[in-house]
N, C-alpha and C. Protein backbone atom coordinates (compact mmCIF):
# COMPACT_ATOMS: atom_id res chain seq x y z
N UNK A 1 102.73 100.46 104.56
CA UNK A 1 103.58 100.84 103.45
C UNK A 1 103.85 102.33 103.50
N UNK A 2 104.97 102.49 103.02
CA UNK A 2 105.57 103.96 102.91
C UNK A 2 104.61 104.31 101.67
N UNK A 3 103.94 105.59 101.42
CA UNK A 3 103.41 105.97 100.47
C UNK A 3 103.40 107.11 99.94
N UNK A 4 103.69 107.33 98.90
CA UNK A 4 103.97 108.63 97.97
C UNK A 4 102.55 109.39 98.28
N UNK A 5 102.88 110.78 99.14
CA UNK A 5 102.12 111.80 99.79
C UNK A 5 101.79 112.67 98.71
N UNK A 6 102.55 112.98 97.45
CA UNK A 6 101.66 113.62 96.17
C UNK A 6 101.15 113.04 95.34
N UNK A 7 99.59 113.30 95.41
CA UNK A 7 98.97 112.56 94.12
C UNK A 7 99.48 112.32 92.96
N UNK A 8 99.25 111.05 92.47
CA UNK A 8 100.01 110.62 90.54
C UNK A 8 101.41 110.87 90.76
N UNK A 9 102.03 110.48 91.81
CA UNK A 9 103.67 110.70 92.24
C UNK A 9 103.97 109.37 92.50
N UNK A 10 104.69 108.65 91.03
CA UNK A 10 105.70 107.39 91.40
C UNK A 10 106.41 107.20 90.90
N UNK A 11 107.34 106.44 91.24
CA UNK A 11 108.77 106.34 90.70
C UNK A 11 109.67 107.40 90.28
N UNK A 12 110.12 107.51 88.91
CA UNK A 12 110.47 108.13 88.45
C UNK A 12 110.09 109.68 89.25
N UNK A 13 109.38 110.51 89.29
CA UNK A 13 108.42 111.68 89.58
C UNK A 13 109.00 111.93 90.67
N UNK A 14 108.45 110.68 91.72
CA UNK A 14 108.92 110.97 93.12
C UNK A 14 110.03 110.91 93.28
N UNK A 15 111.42 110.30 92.50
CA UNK A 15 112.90 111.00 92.92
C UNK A 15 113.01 112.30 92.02
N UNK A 16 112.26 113.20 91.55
CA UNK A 16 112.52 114.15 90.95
C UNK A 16 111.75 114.97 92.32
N UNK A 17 110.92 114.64 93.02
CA UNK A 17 110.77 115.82 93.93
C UNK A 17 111.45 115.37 95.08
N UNK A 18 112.19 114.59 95.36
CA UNK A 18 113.04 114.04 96.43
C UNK A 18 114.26 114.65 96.15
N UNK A 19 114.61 115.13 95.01
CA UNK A 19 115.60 115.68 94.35
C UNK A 19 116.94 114.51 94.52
N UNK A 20 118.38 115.57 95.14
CA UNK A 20 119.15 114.71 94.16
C UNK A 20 119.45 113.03 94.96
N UNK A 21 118.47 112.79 95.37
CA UNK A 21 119.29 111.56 96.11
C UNK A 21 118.64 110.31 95.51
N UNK A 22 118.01 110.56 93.92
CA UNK A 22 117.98 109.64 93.05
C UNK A 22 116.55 108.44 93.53
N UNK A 23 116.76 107.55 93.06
CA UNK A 23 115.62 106.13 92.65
C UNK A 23 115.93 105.45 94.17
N UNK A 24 117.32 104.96 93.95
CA UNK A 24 117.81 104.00 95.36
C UNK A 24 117.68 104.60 96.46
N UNK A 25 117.92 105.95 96.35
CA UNK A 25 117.52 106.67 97.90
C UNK A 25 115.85 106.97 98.53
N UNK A 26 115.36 107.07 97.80
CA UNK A 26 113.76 106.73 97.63
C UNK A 26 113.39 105.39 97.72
N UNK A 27 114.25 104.19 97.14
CA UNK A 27 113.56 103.13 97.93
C UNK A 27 114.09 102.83 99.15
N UNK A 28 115.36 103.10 99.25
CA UNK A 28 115.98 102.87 100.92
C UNK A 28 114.77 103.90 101.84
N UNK A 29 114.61 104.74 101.75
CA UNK A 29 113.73 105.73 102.48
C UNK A 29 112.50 105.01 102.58
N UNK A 30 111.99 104.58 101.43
CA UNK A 30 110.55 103.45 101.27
C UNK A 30 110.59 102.62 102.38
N UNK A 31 111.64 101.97 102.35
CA UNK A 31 112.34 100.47 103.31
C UNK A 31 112.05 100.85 104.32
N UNK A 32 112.95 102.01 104.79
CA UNK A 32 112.89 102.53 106.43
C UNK A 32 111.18 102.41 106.73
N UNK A 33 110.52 103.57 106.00
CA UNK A 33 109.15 103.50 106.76
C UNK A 33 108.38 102.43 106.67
N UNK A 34 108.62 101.98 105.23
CA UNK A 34 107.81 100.42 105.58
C UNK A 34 108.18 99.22 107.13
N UNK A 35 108.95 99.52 107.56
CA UNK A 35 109.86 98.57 108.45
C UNK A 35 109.21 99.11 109.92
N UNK A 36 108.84 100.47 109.91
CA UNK A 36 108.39 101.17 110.70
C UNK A 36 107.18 100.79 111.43
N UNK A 37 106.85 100.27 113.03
CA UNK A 37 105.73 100.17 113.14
C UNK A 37 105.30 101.71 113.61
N UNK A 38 106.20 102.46 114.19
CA UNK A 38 106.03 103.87 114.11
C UNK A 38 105.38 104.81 113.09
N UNK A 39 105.04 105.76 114.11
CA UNK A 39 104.67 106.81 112.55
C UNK A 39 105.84 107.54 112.48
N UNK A 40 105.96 107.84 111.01
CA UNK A 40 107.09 107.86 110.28
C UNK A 40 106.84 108.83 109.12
N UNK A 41 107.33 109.87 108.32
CA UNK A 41 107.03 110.58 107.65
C UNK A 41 108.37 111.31 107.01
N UNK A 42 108.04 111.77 105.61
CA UNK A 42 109.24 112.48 104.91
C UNK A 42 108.57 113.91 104.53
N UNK A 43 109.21 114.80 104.73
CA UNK A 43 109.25 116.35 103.94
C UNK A 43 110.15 116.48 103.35
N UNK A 44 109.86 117.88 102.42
CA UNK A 44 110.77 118.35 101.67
C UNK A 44 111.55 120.13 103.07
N UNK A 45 111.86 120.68 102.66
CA UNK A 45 112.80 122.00 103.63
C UNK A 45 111.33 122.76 103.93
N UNK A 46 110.35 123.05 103.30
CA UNK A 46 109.41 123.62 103.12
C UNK A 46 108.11 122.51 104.24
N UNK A 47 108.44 121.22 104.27
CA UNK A 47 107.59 120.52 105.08
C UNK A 47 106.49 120.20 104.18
N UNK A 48 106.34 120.14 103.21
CA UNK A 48 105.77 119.45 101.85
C UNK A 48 106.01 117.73 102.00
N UNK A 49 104.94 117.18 102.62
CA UNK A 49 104.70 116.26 102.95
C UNK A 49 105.28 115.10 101.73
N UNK A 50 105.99 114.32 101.53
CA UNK A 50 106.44 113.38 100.60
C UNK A 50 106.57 111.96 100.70
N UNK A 51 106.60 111.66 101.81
CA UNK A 51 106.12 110.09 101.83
C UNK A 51 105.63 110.27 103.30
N UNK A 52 105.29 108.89 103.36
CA UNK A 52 104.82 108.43 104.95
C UNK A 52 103.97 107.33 105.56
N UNK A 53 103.53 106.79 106.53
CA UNK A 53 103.28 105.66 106.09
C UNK A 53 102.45 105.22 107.23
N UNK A 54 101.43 103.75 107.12
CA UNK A 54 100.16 103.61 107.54
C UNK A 54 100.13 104.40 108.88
N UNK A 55 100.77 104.06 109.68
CA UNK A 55 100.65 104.36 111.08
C UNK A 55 100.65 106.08 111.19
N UNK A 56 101.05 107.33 110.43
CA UNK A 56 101.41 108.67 110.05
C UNK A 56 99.66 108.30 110.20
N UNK A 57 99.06 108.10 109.01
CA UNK A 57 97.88 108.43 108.42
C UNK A 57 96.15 107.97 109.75
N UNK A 58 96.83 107.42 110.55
CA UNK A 58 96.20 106.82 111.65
C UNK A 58 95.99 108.20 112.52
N UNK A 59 96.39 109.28 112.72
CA UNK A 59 96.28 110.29 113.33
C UNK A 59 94.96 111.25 113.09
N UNK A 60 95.52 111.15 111.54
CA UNK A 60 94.30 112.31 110.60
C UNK A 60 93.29 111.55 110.44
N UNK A 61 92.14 112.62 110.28
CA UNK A 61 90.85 112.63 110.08
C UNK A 61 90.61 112.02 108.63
N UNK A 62 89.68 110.23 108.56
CA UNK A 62 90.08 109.69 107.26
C UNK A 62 91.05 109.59 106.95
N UNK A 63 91.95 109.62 107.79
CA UNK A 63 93.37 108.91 107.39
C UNK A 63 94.05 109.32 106.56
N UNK A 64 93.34 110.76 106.50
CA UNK A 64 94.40 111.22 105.23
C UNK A 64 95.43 112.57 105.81
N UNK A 65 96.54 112.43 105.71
CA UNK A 65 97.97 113.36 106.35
C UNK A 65 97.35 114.58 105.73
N UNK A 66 98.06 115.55 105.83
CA UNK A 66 97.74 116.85 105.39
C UNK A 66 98.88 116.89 104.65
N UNK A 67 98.71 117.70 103.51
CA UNK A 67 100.19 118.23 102.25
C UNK A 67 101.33 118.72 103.25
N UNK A 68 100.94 119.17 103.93
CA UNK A 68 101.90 120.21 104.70
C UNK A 68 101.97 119.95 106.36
N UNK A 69 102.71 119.06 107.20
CA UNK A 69 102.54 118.36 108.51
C UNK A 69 102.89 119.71 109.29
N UNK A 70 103.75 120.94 108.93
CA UNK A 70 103.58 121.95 109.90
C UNK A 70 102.69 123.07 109.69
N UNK A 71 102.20 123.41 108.62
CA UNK A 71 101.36 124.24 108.15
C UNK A 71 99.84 123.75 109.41
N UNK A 72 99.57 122.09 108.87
CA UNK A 72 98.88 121.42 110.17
C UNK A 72 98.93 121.91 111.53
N UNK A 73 100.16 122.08 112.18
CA UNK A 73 100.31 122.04 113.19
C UNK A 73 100.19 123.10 113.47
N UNK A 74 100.58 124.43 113.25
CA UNK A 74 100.43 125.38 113.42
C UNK A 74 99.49 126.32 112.81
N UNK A 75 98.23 125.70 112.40
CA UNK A 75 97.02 126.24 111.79
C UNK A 75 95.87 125.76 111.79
N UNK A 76 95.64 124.16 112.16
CA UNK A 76 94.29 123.19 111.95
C UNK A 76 94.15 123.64 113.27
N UNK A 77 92.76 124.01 113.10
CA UNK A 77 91.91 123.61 114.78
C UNK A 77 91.61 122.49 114.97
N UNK A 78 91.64 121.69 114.29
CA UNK A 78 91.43 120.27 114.94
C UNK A 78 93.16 119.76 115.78
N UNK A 79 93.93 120.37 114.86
CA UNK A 79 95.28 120.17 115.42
C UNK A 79 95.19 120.74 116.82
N UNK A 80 95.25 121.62 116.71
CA UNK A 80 95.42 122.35 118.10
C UNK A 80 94.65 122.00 119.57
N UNK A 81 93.27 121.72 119.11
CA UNK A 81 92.24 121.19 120.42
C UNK A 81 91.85 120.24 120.21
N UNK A 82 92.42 118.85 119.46
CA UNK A 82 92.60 117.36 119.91
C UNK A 82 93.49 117.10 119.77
N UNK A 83 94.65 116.96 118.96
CA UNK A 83 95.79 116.28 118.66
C UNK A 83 96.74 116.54 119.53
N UNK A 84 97.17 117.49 119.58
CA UNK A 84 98.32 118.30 119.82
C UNK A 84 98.32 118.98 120.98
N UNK A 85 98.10 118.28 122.05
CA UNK A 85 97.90 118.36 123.69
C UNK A 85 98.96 119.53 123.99
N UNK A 86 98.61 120.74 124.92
CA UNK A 86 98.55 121.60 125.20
C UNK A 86 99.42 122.76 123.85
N UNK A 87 98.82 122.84 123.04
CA UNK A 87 99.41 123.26 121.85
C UNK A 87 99.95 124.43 122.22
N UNK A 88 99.41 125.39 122.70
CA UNK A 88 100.03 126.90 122.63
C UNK A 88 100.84 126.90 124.09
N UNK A 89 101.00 126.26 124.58
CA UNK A 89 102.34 126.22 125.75
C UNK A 89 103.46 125.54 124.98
N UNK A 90 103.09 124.27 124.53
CA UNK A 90 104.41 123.78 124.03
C UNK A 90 104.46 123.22 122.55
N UNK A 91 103.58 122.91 121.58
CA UNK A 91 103.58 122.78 120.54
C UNK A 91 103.86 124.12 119.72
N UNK A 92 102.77 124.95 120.05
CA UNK A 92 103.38 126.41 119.03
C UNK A 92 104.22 126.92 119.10
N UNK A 93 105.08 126.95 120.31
CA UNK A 93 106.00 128.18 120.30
C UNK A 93 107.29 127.38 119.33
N UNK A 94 107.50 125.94 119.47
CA UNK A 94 108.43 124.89 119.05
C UNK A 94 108.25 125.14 117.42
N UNK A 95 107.10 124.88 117.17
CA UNK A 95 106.50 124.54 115.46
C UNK A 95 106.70 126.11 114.79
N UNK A 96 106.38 127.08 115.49
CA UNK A 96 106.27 128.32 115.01
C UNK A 96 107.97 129.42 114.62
N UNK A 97 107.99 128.87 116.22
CA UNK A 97 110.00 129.25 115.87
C UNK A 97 110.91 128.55 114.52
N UNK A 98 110.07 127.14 114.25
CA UNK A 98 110.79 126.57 113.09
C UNK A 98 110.34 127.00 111.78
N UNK A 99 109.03 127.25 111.96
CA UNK A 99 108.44 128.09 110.96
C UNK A 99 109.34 129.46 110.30
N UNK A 100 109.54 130.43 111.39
CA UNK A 100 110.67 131.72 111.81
C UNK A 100 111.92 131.49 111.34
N UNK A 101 112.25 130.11 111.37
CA UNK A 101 113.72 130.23 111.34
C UNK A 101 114.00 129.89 109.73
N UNK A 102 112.67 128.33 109.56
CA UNK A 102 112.99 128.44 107.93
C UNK A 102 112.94 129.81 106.80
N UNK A 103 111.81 130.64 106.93
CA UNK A 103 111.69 131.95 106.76
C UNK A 103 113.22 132.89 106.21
N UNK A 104 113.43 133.23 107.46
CA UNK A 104 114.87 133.67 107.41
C UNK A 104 115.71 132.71 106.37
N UNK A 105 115.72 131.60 106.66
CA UNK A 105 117.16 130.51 106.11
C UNK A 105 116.49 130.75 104.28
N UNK A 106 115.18 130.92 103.84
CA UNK A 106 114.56 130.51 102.88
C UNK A 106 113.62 131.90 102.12
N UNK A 107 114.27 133.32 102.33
CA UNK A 107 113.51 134.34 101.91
C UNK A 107 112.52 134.67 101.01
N UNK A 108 112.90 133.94 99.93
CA UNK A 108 112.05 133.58 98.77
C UNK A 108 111.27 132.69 98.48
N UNK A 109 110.80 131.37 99.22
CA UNK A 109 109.86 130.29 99.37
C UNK A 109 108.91 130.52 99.27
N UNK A 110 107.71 130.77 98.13
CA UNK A 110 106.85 130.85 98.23
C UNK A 110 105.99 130.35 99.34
N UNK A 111 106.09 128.70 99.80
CA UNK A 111 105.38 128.02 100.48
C UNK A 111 105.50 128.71 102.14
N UNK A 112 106.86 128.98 101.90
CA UNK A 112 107.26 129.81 103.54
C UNK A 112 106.41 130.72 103.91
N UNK A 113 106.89 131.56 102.89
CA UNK A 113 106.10 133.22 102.90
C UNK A 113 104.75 133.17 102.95
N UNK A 114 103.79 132.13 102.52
CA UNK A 114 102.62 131.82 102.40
C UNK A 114 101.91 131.53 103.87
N UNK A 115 102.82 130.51 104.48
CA UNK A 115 102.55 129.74 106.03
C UNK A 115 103.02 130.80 106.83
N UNK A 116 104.46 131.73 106.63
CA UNK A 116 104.14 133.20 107.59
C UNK A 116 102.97 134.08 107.66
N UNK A 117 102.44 134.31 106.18
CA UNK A 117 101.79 135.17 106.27
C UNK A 117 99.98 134.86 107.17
N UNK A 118 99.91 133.36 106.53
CA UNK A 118 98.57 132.73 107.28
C UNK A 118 98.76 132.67 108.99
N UNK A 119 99.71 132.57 109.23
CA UNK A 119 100.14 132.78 110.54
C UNK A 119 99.88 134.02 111.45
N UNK A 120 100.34 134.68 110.51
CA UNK A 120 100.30 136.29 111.05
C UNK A 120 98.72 136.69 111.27
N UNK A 121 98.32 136.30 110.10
CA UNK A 121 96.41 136.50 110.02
C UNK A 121 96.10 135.90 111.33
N UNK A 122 96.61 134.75 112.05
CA UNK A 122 95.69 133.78 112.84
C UNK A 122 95.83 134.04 113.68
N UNK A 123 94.72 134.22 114.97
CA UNK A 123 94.40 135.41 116.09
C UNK A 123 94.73 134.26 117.07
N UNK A 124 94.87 133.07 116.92
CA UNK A 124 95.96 132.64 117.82
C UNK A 124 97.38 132.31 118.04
N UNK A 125 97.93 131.73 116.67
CA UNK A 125 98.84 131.83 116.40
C UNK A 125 99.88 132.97 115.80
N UNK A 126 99.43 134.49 116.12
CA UNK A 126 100.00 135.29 115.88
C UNK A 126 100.56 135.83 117.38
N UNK A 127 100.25 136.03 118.12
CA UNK A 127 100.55 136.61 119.35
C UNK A 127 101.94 135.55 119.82
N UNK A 128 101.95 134.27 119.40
CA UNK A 128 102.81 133.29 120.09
C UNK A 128 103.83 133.15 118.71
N UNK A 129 103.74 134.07 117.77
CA UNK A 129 104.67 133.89 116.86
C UNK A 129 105.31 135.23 116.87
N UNK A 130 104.39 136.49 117.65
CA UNK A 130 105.23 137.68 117.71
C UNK A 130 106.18 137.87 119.45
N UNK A 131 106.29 136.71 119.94
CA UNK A 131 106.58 136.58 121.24
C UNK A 131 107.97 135.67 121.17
N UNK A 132 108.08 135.02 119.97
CA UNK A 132 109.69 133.87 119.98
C UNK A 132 110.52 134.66 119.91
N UNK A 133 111.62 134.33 120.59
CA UNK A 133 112.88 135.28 120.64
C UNK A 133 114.11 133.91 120.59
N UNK A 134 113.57 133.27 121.01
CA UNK A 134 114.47 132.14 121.49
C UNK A 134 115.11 130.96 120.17
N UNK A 135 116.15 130.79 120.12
CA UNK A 135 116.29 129.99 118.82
C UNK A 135 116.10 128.64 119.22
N UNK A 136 114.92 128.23 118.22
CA UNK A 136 114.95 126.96 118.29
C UNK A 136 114.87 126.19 116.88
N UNK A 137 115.38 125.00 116.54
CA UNK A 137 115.49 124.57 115.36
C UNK A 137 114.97 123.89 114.55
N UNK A 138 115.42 121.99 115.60
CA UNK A 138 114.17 121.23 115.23
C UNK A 138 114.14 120.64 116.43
N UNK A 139 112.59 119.14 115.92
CA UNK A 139 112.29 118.50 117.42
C UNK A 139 113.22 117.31 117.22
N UNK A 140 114.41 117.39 117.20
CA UNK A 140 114.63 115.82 117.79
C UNK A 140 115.34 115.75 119.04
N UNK A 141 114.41 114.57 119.62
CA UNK A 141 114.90 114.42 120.75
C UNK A 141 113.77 114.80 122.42
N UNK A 142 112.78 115.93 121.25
CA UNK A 142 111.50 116.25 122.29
C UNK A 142 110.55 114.85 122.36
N UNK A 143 110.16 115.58 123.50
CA UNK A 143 108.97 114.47 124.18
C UNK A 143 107.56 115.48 123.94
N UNK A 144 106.36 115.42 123.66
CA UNK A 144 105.38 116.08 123.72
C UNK A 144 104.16 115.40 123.44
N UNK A 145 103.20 116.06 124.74
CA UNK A 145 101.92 114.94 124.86
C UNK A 145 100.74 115.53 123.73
N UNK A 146 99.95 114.27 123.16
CA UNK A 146 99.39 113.92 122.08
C UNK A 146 98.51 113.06 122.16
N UNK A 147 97.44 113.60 121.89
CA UNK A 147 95.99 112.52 121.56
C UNK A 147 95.82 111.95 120.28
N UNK A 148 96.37 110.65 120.46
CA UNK A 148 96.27 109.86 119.42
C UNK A 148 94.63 109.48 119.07
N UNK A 149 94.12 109.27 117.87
CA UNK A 149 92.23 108.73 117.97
C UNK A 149 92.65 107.28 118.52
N UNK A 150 93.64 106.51 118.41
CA UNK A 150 93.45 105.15 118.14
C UNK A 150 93.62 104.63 119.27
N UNK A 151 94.26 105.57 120.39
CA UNK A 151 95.19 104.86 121.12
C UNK A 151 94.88 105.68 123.04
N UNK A 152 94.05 106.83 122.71
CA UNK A 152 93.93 108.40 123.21
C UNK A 152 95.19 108.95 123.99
N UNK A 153 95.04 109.43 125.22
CA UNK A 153 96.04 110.46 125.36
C UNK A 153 97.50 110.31 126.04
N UNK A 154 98.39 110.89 125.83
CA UNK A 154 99.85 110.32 125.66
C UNK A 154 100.82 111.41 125.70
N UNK A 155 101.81 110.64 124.73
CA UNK A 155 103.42 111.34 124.75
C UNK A 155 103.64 111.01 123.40
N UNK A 156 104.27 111.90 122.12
CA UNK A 156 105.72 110.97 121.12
C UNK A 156 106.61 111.56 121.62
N UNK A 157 107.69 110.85 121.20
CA UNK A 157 108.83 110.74 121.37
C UNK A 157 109.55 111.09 120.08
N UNK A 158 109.62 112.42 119.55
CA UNK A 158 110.33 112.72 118.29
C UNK A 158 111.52 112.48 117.88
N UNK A 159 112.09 112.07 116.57
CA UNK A 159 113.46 111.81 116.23
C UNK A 159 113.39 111.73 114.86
N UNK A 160 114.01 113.13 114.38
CA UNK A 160 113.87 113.74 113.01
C UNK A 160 115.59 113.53 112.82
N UNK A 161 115.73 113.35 111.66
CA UNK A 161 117.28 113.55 110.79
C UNK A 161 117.05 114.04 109.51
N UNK A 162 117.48 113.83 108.81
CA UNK A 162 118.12 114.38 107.13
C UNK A 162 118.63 113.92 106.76
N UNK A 163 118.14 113.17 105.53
CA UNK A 163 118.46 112.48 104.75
C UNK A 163 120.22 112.58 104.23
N UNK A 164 121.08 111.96 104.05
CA UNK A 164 122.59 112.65 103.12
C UNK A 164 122.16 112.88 101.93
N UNK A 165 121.21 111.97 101.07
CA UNK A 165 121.12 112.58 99.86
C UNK A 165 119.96 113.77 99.54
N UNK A 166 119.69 114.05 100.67
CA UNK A 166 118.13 115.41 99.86
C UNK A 166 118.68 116.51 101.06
N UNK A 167 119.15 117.59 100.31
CA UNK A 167 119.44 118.60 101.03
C UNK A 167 118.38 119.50 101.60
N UNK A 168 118.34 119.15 102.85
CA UNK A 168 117.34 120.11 103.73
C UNK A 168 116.49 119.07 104.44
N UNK A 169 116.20 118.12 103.53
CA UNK A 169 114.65 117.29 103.44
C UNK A 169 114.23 116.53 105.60
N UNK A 170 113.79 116.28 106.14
CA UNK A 170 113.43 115.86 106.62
C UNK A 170 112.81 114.11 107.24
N UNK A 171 113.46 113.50 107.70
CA UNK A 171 112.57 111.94 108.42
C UNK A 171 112.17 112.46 109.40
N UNK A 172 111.21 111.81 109.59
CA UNK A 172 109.87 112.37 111.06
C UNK A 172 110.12 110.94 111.61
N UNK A 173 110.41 110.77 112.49
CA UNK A 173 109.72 109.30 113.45
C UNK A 173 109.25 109.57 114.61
N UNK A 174 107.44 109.38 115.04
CA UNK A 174 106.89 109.81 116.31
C UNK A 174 106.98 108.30 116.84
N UNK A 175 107.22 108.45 118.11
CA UNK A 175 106.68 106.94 119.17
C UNK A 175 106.04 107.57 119.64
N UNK A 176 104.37 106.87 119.61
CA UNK A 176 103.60 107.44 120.80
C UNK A 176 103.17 106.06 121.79
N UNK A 177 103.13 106.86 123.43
CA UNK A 177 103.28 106.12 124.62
C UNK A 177 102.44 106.45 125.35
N UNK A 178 101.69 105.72 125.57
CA UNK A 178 100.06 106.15 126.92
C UNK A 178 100.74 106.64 128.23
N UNK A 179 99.87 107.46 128.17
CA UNK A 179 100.34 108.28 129.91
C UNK A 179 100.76 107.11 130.68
């Protein structure tokens, strides 16, 4: 099941932080991930985790996603030296530039300014965030290898869009594929 990623968040609630794309667009979105044997996941522009669903939660530790799937990526040590197979060659510089770019697009984001600044602190992820020059946007369409717990080590196959009704918002769909 697709499942509402903020605590005491249903119905009603959750198309108010889905914003304007209403009740029906939240259950069509429900539909998709439920239908999903993929992992599958929704953000808000900020990457404020908002739905997502069994197979997402199969990754994390207790099965539980993190609030924030790039804040994760570009800050958990568990992310970095199990999950997220060769992270600082090709996961950070990807996750971090999008980090960079929302920044810029989003000056005032608290949540932004927050994940730059923890960034900047982090003695690994700072050197590979003062080194992007290169524009990059999002992942769809990348391939990048990944240690699944369930399944171990691999490839997904990313393919992100945007919703028409939630401006900015994010669909995540990973396929992951054994070496």
């Amino acid at each position: 099941m697709l499942a509402a990623a903020l605590d005491g968040c249903r119905g009603g609630q959750l198309a108010a932080v889905v914003g304007d794309s209403g009740e029906p667009g939240v259950v069509a979105l429900a539909r998709v991930g439920n239908g999903q044997r993929l992992m599958s996941y929704l953000t808000d522009h900020s990457w404020n985790l908002l739905l997502h669903n069994q197979a997402f939660c199969e990754v994390f530790e207790n099965n539980k996603p993190p609030r924030n799937p790039m804040e994760w990526m570009c800050l958990s040590p568990w992310a970095r030296t199990v999950i997220l197979l060769d992270w600082h060659r090709i996961w950070a510089p990807a996750g971090l530039n999008q980090v960079k770019n929302a920044v810029k697009a989003y000056p005032r984001n608290p949540v932004l300014l927050d994940m730059a600044r923890r960034i900047n602190q982090d003695p690994e992820a700072r050197p590979i965030w003062k080194g992007i020059n290169e524009p990059y946007t999002h992942p769809d369409g990348d391939s990048r290898p990944f240690f699944h717990p369930k399944y171990g080590a691999g490839w997904i196959d990313i393919t992100a869009s945007t919703p028409l009704g939630m401006h900015n918002g994010r669909l995540v769909t990973l396929d992951f594929r054994r070496k």
